[in-house]
N, C-alpha and C. Protein backbone atom coordinates (compact mmCIF):
# COMPACT_ATOMS: atom_id res chain seq x y z
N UNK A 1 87.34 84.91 118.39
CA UNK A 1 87.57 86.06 117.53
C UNK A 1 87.61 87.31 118.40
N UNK A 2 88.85 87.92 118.12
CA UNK A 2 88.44 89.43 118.69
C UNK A 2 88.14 90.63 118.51
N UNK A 3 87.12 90.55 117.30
CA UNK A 3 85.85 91.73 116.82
C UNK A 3 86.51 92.97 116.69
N UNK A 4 87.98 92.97 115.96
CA UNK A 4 88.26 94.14 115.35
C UNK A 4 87.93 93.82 114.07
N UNK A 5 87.73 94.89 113.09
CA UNK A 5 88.04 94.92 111.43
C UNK A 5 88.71 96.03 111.05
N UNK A 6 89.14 95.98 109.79
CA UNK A 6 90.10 96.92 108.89
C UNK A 6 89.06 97.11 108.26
N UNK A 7 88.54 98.69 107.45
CA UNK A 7 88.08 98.56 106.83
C UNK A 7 88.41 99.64 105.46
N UNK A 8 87.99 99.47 104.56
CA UNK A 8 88.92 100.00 103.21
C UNK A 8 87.99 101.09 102.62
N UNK A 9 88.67 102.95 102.54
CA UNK A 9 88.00 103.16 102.01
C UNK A 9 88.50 104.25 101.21
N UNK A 10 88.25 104.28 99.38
CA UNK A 10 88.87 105.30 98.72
C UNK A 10 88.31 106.52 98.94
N UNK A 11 89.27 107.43 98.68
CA UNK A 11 88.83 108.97 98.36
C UNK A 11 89.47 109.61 97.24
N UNK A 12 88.84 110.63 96.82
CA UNK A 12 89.50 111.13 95.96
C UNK A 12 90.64 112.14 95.54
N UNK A 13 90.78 112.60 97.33
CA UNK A 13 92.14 114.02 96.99
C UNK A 13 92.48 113.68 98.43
N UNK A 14 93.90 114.13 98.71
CA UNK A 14 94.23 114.09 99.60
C UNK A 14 93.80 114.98 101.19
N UNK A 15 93.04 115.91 100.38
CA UNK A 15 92.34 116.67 101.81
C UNK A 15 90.79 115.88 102.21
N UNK A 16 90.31 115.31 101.21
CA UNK A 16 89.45 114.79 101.74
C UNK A 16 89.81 113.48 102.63
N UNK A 17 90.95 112.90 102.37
CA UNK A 17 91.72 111.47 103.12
C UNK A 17 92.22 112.25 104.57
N UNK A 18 92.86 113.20 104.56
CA UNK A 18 93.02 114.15 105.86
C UNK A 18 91.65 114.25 106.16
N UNK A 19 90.66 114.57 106.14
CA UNK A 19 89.55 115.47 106.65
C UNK A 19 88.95 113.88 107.18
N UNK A 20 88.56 113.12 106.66
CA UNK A 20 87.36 111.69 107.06
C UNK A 20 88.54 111.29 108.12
N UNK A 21 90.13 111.13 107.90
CA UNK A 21 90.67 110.41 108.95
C UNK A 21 91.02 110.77 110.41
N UNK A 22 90.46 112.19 110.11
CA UNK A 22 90.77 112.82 111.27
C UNK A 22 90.04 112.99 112.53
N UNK A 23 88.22 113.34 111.23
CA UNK A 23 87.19 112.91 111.75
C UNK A 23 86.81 111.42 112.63
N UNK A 24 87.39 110.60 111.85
CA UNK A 24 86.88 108.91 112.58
C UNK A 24 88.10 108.84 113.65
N UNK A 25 88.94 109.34 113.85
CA UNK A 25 90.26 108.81 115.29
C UNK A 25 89.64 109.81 116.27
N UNK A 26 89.23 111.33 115.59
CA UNK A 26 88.78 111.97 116.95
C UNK A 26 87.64 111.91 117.43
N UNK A 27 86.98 111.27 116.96
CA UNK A 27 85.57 110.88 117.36
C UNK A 27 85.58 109.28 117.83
N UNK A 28 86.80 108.79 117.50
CA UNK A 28 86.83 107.61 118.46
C UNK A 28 85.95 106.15 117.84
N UNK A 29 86.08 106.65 116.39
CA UNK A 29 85.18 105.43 115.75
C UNK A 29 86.18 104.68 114.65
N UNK A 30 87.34 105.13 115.02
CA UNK A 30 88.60 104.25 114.39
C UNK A 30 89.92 104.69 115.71
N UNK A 31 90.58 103.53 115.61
CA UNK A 31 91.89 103.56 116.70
C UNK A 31 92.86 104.45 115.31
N UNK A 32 92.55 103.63 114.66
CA UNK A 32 94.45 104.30 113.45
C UNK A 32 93.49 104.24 112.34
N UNK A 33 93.69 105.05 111.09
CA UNK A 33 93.68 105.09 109.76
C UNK A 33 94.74 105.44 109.22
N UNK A 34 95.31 104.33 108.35
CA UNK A 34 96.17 104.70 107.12
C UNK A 34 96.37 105.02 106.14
N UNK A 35 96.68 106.06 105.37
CA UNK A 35 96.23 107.40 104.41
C UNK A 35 97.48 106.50 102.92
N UNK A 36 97.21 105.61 102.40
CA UNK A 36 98.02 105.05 101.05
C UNK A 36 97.90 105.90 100.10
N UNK A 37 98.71 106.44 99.24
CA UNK A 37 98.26 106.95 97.97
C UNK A 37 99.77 107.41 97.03
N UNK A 38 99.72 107.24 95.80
CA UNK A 38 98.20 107.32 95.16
C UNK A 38 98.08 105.66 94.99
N UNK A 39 96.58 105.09 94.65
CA UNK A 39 96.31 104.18 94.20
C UNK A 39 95.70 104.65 93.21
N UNK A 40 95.94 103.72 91.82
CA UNK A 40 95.53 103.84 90.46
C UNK A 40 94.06 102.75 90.71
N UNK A 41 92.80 103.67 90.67
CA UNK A 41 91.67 102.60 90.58
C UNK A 41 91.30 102.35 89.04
N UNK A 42 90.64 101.62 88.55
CA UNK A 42 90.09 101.25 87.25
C UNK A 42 88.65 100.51 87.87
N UNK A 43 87.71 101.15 87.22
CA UNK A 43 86.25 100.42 87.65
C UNK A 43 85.45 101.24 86.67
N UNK A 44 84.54 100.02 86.74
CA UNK A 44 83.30 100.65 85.89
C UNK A 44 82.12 101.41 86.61
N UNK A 45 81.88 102.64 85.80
CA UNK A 45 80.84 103.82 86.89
C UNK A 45 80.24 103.99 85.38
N UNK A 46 78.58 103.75 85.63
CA UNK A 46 77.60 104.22 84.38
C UNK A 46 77.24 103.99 83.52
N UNK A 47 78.16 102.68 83.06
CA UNK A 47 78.24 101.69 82.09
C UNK A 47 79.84 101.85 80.88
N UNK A 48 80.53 102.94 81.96
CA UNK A 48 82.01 103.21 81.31
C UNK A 48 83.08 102.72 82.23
N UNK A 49 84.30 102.12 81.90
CA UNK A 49 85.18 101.76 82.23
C UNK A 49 86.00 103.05 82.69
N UNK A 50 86.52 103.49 84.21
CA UNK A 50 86.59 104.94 84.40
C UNK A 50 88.27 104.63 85.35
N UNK A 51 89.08 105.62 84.89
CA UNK A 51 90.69 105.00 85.93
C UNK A 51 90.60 106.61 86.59
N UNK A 52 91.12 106.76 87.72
CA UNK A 52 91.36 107.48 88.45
C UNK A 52 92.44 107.20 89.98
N UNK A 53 93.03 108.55 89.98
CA UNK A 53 93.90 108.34 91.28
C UNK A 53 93.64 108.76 92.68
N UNK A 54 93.40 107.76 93.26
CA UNK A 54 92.39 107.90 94.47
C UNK A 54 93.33 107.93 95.79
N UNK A 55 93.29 108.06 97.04
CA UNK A 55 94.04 107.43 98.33
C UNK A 55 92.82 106.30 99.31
N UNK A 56 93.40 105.65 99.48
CA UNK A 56 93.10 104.41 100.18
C UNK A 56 93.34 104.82 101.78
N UNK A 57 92.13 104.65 102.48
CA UNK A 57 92.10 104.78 103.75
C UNK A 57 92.14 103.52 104.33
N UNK A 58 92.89 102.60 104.96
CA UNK A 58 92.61 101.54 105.96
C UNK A 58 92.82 101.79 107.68
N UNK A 59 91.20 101.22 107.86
CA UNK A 59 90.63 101.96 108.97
C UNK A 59 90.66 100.75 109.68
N UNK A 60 91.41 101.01 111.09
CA UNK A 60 91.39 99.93 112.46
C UNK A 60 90.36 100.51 113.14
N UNK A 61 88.98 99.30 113.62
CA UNK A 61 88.06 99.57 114.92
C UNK A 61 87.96 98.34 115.11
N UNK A 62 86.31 98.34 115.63
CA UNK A 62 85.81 97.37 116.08
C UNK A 62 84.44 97.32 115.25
N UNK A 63 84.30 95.71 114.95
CA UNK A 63 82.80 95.21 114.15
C UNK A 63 81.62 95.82 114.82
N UNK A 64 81.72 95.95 115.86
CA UNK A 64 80.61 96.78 116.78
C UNK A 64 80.05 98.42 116.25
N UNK A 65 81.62 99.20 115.85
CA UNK A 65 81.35 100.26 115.54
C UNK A 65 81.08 100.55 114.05
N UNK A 66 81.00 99.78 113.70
CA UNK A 66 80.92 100.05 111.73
C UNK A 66 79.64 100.37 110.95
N UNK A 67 78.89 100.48 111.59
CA UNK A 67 77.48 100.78 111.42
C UNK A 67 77.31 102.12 111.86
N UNK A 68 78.47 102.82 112.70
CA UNK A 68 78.50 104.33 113.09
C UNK A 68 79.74 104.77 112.12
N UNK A 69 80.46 103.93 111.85
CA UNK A 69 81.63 104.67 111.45
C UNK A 69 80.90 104.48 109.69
N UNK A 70 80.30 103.62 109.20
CA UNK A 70 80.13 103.40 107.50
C UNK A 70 78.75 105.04 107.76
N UNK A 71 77.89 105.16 108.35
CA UNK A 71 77.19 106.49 108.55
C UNK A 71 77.98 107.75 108.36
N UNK A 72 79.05 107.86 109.48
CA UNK A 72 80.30 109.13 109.63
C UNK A 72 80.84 109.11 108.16
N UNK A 73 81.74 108.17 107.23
CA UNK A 73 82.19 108.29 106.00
C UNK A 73 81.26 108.82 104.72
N UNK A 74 80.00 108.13 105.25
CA UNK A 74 78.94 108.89 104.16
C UNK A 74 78.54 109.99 103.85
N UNK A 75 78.18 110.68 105.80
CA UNK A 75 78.14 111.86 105.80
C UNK A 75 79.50 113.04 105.32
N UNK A 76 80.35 112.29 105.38
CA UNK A 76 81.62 113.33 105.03
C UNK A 76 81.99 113.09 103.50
N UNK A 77 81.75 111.66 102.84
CA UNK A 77 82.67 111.49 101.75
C UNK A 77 81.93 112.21 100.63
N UNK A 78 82.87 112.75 99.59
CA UNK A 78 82.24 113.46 98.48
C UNK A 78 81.56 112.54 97.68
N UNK A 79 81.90 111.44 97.18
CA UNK A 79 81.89 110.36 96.54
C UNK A 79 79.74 110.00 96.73
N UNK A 80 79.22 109.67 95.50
CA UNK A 80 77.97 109.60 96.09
C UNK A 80 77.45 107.76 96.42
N UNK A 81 78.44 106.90 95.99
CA UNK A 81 78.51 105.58 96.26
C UNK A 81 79.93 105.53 97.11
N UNK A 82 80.54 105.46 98.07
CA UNK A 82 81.75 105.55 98.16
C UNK A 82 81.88 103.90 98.40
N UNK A 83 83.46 103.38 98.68
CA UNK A 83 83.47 102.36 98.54
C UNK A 83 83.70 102.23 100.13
N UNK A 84 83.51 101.52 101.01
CA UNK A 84 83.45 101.57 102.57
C UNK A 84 83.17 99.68 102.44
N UNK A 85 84.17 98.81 102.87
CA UNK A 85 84.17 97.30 102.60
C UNK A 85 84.93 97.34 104.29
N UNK A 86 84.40 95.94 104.98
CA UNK A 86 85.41 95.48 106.32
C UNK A 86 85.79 94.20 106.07
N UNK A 87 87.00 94.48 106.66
CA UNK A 87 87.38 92.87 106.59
C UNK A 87 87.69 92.54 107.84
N UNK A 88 87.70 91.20 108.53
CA UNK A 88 88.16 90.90 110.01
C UNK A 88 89.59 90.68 110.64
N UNK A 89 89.97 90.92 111.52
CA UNK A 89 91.04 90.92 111.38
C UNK A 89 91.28 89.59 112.35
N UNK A 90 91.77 88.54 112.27
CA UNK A 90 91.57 87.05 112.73
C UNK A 90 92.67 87.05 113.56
N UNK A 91 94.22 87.73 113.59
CA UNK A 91 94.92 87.40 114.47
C UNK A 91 95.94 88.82 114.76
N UNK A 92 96.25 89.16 115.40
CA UNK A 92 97.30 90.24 116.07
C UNK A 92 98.16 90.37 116.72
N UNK A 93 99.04 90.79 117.35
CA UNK A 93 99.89 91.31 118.44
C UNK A 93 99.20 91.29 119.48
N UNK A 94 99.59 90.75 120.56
CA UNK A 94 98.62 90.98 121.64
C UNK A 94 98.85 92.07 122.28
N UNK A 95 99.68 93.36 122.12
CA UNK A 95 100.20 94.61 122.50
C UNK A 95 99.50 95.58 121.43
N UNK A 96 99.27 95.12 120.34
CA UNK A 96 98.41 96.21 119.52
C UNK A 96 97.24 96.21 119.26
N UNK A 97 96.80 94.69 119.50
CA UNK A 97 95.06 94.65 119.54
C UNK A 97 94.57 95.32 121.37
N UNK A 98 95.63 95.04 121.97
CA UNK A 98 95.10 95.93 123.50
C UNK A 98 94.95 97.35 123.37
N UNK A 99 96.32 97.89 122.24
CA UNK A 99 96.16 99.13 122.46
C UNK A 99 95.37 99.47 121.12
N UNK A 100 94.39 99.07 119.98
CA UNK A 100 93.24 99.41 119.80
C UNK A 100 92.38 99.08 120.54
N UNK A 101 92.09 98.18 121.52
CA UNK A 101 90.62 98.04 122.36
C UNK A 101 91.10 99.48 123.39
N UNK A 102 91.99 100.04 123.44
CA UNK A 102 92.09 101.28 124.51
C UNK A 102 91.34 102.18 124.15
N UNK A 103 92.02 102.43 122.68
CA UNK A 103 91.62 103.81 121.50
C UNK A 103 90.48 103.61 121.55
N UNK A 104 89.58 102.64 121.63
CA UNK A 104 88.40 102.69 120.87
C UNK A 104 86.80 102.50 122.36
N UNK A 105 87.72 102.71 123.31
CA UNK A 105 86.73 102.68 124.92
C UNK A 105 86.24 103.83 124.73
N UNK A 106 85.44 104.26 125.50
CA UNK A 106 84.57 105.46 125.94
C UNK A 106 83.17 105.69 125.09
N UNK A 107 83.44 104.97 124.13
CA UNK A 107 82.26 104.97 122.94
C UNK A 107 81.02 104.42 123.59
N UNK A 108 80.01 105.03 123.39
CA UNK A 108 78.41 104.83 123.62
C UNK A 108 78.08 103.58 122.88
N UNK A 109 78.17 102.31 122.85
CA UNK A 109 78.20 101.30 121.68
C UNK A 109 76.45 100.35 121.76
């Protein structure tokens, strides 16, 4: 395995999807984030069934860093549960998993 993950995370306006993604690439605790939107969520918050239009962040690092990077999203996201999930990423390009292990060197890990 080579210990990258994607990891998924909504927001609620588009400056806050600018502001967290900008934060985690220049701080070097994501290689790429991808800013989707809108996504139509539907979930239950409080014991009500609640729809809202959110943007979807999918965040390229490493399993190593996600315990700094799920901290960094908390501290920034408005959201007071936000949703912050990883998934692994099992196979790649061998030209784009090199050039996230580049993006993601210099880190104190």
């Amino acid at each position: 395995m080579n210990g990258f993950i994607v990891v998924y995370v909504t927001v609620g306006s588009s400056d806050e999807g600018e502001r967290l993604a900008r934060a985690l690439v220049e701080e070097r605790l994501a290689a790429c984030v991808n800013r989707v939107r809108p996504v139509q969520s539907i979930y239950r918050w409080q014991d009500r069934v609640e729809q809202s239009e959110e943007e979807l962040l999918i965040i390229k690092t490493k399993r190593e860093l996600f315990d700094r990077l799920k901290r960094r999203v908390q501290e920034l996201h408005s959201y007071s549960v936000p949703e912050i999930i990883a998934l692994p990423i099992l196979e790649g390009s061998e030209g784009y998993l090199k050039w996230l292990e580049e993006q993601l060197l210099g880190i104190d890990q």
